[in-house]
PDB file of N, CA and C in Angstrom:
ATOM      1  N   UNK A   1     -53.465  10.065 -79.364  1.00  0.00           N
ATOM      2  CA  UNK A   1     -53.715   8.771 -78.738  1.00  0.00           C
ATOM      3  C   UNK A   1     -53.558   8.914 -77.224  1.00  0.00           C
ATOM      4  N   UNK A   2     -54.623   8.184 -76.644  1.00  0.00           N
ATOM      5  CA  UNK A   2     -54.203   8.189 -75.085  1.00  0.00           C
ATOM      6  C   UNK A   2     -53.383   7.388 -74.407  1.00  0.00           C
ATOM      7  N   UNK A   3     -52.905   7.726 -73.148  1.00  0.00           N
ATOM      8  CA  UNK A   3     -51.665   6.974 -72.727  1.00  0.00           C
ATOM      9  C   UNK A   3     -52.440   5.810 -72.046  1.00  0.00           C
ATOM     10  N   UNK A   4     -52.166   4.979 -71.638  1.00  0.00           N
ATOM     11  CA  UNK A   4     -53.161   4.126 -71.439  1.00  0.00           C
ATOM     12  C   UNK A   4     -52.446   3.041 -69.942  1.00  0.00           C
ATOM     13  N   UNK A   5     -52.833   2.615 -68.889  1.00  0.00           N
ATOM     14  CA  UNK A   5     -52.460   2.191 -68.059  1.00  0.00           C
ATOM     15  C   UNK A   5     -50.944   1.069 -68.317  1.00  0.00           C
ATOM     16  N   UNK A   6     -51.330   0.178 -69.412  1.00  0.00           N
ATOM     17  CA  UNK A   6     -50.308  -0.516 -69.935  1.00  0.00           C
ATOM     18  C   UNK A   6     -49.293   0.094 -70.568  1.00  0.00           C
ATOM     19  N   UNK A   7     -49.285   1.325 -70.975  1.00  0.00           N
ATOM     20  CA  UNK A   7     -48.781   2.084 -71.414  1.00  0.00           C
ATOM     21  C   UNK A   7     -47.454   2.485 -70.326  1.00  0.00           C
ATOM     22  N   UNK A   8     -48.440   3.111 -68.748  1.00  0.00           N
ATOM     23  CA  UNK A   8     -47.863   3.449 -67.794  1.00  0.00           C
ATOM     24  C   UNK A   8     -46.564   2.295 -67.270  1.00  0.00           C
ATOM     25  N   UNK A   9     -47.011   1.227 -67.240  1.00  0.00           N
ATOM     26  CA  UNK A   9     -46.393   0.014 -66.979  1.00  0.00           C
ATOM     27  C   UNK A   9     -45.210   0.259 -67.269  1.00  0.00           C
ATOM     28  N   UNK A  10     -45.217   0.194 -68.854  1.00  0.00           N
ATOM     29  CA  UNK A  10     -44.254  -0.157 -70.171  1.00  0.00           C
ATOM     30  C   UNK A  10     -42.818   1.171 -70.031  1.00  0.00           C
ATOM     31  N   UNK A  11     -43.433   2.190 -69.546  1.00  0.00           N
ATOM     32  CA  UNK A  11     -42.551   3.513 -69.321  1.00  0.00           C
ATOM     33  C   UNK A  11     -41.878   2.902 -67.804  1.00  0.00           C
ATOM     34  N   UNK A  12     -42.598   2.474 -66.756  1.00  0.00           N
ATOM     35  CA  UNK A  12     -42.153   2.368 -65.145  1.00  0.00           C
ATOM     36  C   UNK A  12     -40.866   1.686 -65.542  1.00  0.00           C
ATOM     37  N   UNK A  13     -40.932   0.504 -65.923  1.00  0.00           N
ATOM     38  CA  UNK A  13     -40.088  -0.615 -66.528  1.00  0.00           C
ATOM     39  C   UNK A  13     -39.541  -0.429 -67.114  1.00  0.00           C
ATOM     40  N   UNK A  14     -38.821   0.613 -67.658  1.00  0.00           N
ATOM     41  CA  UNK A  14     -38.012   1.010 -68.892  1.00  0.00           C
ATOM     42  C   UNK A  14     -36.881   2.129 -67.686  1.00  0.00           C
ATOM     43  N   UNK A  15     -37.546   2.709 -66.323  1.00  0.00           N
ATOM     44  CA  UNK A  15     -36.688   3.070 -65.540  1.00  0.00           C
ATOM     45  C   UNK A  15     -35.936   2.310 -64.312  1.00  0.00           C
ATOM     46  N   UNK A  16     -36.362   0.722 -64.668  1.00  0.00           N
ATOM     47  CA  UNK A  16     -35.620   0.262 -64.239  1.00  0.00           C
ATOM     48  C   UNK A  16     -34.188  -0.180 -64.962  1.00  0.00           C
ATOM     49  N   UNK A  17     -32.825  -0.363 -64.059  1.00  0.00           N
ATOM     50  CA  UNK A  17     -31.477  -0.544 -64.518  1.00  0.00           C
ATOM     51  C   UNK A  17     -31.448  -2.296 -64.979  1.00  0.00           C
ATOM     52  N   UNK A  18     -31.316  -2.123 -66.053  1.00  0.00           N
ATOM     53  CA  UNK A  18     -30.939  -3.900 -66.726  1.00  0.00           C
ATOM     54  C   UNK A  18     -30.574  -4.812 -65.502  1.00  0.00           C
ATOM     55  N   UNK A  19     -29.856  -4.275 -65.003  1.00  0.00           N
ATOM     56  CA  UNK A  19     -29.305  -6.135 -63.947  1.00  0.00           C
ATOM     57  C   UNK A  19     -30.586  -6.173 -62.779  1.00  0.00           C
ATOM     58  N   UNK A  20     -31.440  -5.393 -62.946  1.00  0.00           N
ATOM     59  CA  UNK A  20     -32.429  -5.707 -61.643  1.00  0.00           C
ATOM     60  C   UNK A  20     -33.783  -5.584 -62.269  1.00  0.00           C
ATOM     61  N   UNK A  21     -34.327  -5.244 -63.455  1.00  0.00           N
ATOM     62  CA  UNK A  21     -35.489  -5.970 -64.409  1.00  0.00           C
ATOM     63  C   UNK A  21     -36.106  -7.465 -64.524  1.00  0.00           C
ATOM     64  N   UNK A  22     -35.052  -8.480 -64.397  1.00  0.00           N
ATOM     65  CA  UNK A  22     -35.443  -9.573 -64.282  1.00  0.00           C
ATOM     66  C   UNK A  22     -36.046  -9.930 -62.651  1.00  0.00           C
ATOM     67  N   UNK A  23     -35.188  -9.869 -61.469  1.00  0.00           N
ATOM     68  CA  UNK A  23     -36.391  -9.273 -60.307  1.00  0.00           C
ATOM     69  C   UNK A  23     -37.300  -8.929 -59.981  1.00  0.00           C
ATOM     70  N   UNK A  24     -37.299  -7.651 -60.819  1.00  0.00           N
ATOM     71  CA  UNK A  24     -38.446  -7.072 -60.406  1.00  0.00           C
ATOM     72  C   UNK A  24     -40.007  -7.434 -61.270  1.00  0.00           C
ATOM     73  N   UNK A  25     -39.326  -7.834 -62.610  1.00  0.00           N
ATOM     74  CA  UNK A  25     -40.828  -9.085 -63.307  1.00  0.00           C
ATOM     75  C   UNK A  25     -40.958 -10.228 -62.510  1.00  0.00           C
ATOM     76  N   UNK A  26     -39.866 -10.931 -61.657  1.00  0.00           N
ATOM     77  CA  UNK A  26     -39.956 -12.160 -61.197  1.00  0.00           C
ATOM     78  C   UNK A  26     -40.882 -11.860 -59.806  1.00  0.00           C
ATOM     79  N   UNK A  27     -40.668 -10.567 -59.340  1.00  0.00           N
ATOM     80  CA  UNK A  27     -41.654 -10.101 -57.815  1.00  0.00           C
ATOM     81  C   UNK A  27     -43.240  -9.669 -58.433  1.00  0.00           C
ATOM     82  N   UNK A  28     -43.270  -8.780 -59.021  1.00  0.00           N
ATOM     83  CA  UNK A  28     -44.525  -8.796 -59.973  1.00  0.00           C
ATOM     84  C   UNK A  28     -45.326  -9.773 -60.573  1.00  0.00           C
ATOM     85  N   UNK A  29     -44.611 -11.294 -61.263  1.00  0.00           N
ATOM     86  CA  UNK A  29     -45.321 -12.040 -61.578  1.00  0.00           C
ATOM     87  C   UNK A  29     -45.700 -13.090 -59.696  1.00  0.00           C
ATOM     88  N   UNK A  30     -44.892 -12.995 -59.360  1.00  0.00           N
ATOM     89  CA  UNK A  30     -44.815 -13.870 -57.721  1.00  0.00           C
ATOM     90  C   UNK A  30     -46.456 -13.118 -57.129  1.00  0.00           C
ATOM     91  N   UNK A  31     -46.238 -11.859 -56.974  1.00  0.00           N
ATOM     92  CA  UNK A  31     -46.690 -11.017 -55.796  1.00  0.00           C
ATOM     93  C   UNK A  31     -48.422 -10.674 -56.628  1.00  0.00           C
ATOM     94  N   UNK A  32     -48.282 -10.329 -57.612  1.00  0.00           N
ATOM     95  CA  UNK A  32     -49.709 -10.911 -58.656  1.00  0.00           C
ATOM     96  C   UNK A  32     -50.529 -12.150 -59.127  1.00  0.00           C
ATOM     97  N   UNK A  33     -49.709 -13.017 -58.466  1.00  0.00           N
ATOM     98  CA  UNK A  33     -50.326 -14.213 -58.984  1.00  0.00           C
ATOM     99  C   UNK A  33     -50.547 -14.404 -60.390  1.00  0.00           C
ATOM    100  N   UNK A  34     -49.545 -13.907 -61.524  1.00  0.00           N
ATOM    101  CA  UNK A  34     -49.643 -14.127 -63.003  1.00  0.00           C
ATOM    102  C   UNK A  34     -48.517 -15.176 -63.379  1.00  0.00           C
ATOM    103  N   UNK A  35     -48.996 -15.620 -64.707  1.00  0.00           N
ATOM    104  CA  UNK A  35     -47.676 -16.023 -65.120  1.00  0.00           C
ATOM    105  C   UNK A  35     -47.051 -14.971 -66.417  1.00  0.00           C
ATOM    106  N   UNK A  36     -45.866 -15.550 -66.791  1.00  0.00           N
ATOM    107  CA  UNK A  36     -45.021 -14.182 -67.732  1.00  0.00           C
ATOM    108  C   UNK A  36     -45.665 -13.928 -69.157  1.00  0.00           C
ATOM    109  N   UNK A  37     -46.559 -14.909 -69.319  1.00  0.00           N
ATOM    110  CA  UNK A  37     -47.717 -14.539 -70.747  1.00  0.00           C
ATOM    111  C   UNK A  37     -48.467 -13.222 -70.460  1.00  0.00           C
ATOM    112  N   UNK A  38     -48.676 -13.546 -68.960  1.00  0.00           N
ATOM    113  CA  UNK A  38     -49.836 -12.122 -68.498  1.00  0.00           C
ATOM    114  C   UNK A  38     -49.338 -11.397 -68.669  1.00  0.00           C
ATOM    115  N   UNK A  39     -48.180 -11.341 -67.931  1.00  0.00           N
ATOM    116  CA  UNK A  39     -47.434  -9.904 -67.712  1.00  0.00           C
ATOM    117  C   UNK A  39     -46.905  -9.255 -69.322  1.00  0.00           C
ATOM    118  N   UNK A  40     -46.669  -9.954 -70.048  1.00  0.00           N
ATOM    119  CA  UNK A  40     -46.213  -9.571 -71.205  1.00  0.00           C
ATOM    120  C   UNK A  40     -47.191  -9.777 -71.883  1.00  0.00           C
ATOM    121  N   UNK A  41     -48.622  -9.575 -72.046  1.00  0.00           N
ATOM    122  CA  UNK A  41     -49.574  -9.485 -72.316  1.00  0.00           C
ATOM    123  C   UNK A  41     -50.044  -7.624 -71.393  1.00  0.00           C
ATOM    124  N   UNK A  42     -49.782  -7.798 -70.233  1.00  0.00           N
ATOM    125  CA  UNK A  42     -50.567  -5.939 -69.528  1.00  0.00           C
ATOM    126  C   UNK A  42     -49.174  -5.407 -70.256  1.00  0.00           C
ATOM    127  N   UNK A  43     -47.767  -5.322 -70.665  1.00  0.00           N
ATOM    128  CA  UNK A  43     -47.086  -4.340 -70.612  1.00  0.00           C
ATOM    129  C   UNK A  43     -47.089  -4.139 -72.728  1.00  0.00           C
ATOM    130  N   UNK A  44     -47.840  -5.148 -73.192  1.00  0.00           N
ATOM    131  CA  UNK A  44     -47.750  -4.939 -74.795  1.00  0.00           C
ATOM    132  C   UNK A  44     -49.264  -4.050 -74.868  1.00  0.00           C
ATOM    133  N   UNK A  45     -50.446  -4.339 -74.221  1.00  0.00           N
ATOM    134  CA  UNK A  45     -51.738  -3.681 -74.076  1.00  0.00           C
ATOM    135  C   UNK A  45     -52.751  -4.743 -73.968  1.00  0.00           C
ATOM    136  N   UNK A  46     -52.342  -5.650 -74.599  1.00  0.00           N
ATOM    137  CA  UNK A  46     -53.416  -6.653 -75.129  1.00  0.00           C
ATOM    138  C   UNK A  46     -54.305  -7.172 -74.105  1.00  0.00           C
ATOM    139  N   UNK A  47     -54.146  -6.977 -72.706  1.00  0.00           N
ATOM    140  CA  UNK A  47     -55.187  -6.976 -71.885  1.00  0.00           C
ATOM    141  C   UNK A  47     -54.845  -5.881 -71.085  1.00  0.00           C
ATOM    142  N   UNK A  48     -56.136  -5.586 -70.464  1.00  0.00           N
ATOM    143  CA  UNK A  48     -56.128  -4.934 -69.212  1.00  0.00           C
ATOM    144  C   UNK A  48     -55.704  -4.904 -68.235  1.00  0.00           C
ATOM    145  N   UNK A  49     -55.143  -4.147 -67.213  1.00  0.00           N
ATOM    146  CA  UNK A  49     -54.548  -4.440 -66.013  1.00  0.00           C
ATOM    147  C   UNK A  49     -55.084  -4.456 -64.902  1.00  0.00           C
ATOM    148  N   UNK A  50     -55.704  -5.673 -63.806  1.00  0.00           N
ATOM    149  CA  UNK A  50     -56.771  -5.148 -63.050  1.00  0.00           C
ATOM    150  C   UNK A  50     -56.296  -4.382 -61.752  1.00  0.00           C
ATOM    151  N   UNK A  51     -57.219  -3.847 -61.313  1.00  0.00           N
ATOM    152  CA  UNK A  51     -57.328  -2.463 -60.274  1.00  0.00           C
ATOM    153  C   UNK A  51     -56.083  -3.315 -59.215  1.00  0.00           C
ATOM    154  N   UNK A  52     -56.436  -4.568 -59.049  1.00  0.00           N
ATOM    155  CA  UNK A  52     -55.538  -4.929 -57.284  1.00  0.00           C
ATOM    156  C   UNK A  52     -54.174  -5.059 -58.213  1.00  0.00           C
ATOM    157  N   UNK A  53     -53.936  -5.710 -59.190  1.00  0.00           N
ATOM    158  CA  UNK A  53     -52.777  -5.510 -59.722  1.00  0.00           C
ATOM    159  C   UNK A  53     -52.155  -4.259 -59.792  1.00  0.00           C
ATOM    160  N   UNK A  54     -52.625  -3.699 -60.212  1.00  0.00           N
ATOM    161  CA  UNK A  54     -51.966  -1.731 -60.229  1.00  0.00           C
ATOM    162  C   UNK A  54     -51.622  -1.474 -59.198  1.00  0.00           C
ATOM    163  N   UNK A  55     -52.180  -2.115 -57.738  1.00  0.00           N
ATOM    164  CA  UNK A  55     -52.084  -1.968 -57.003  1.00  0.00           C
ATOM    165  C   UNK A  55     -51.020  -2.202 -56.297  1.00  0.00           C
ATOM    166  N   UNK A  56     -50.517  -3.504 -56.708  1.00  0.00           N
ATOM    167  CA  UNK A  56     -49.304  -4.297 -56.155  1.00  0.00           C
ATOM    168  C   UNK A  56     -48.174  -3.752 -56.665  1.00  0.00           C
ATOM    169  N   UNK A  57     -48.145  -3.886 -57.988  1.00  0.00           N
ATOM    170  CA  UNK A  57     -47.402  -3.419 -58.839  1.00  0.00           C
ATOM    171  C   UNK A  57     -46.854  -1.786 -58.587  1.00  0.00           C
ATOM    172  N   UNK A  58     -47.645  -0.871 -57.560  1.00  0.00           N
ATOM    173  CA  UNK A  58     -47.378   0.472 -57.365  1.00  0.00           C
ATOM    174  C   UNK A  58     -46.701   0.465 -55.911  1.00  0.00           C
ATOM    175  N   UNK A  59     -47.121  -0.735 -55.251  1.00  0.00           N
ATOM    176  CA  UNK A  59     -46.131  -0.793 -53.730  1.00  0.00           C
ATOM    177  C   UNK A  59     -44.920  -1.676 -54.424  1.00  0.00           C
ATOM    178  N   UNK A  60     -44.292  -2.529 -55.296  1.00  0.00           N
ATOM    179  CA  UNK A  60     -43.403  -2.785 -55.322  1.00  0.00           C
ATOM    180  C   UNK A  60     -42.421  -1.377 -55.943  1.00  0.00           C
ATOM    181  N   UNK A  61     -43.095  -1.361 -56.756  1.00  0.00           N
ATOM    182  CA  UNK A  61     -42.497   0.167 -57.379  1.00  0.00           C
ATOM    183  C   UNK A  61     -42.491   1.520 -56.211  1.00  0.00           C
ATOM    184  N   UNK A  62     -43.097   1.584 -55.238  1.00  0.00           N
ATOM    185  CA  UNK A  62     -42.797   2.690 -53.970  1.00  0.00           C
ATOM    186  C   UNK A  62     -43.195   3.733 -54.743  1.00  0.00           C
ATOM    187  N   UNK A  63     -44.223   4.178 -55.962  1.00  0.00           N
ATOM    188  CA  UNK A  63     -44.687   5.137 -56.216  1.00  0.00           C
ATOM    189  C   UNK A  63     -45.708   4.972 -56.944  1.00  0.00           C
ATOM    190  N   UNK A  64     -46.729   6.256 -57.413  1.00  0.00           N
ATOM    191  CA  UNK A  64     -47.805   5.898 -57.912  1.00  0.00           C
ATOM    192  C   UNK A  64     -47.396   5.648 -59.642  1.00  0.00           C
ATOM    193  N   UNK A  65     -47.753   5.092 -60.124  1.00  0.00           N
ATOM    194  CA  UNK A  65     -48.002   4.775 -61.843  1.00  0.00           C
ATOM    195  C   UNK A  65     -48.746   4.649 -62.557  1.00  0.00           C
ATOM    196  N   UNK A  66     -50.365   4.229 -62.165  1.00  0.00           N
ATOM    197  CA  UNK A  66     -51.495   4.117 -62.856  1.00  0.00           C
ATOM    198  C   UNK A  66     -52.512   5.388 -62.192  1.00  0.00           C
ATOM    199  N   UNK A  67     -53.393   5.450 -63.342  1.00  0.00           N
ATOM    200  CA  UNK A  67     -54.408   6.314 -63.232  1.00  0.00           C
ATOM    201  C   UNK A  67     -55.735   5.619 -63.248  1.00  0.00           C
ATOM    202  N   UNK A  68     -56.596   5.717 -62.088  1.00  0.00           N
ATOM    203  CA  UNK A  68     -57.694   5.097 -61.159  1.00  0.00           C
ATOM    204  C   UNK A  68     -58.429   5.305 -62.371  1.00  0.00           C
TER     205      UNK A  68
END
């Protein structure tokens, strides 16, 4: 099976430390313009994640995570 961008997400988020997870979904849903259905919708698969999102989502995170 391939790893799949939501996939990538689901691993980033799993290296974040418990007391600062809720933050960092609360800057992600802010800084994306989603609400927490979306977001827990790109990190289960069930939609796609679009390109400017990956985008945001890779400067809050200060490294790369998705594959173009």
């Amino acid at each position: 099976m391939e790893t799949t961008n939501n996939d990538r997400l689901l691993a980033w988020l799993s290296t974040i430390p418990v007391g600062h997870i809720a933050g960092v979904r609360e800057r992600i849903m802010r800084d994306c313009g989603i609400s927490r259905y979306v977001l827990r919708h790109w990190i289960t698969g069930q939609t796609r994640i679009p390109f400017l999102a990956m985008r945001k989502i890779e400067e809050i995170a200060g490294q790369r995570i998705f594959e173009y």
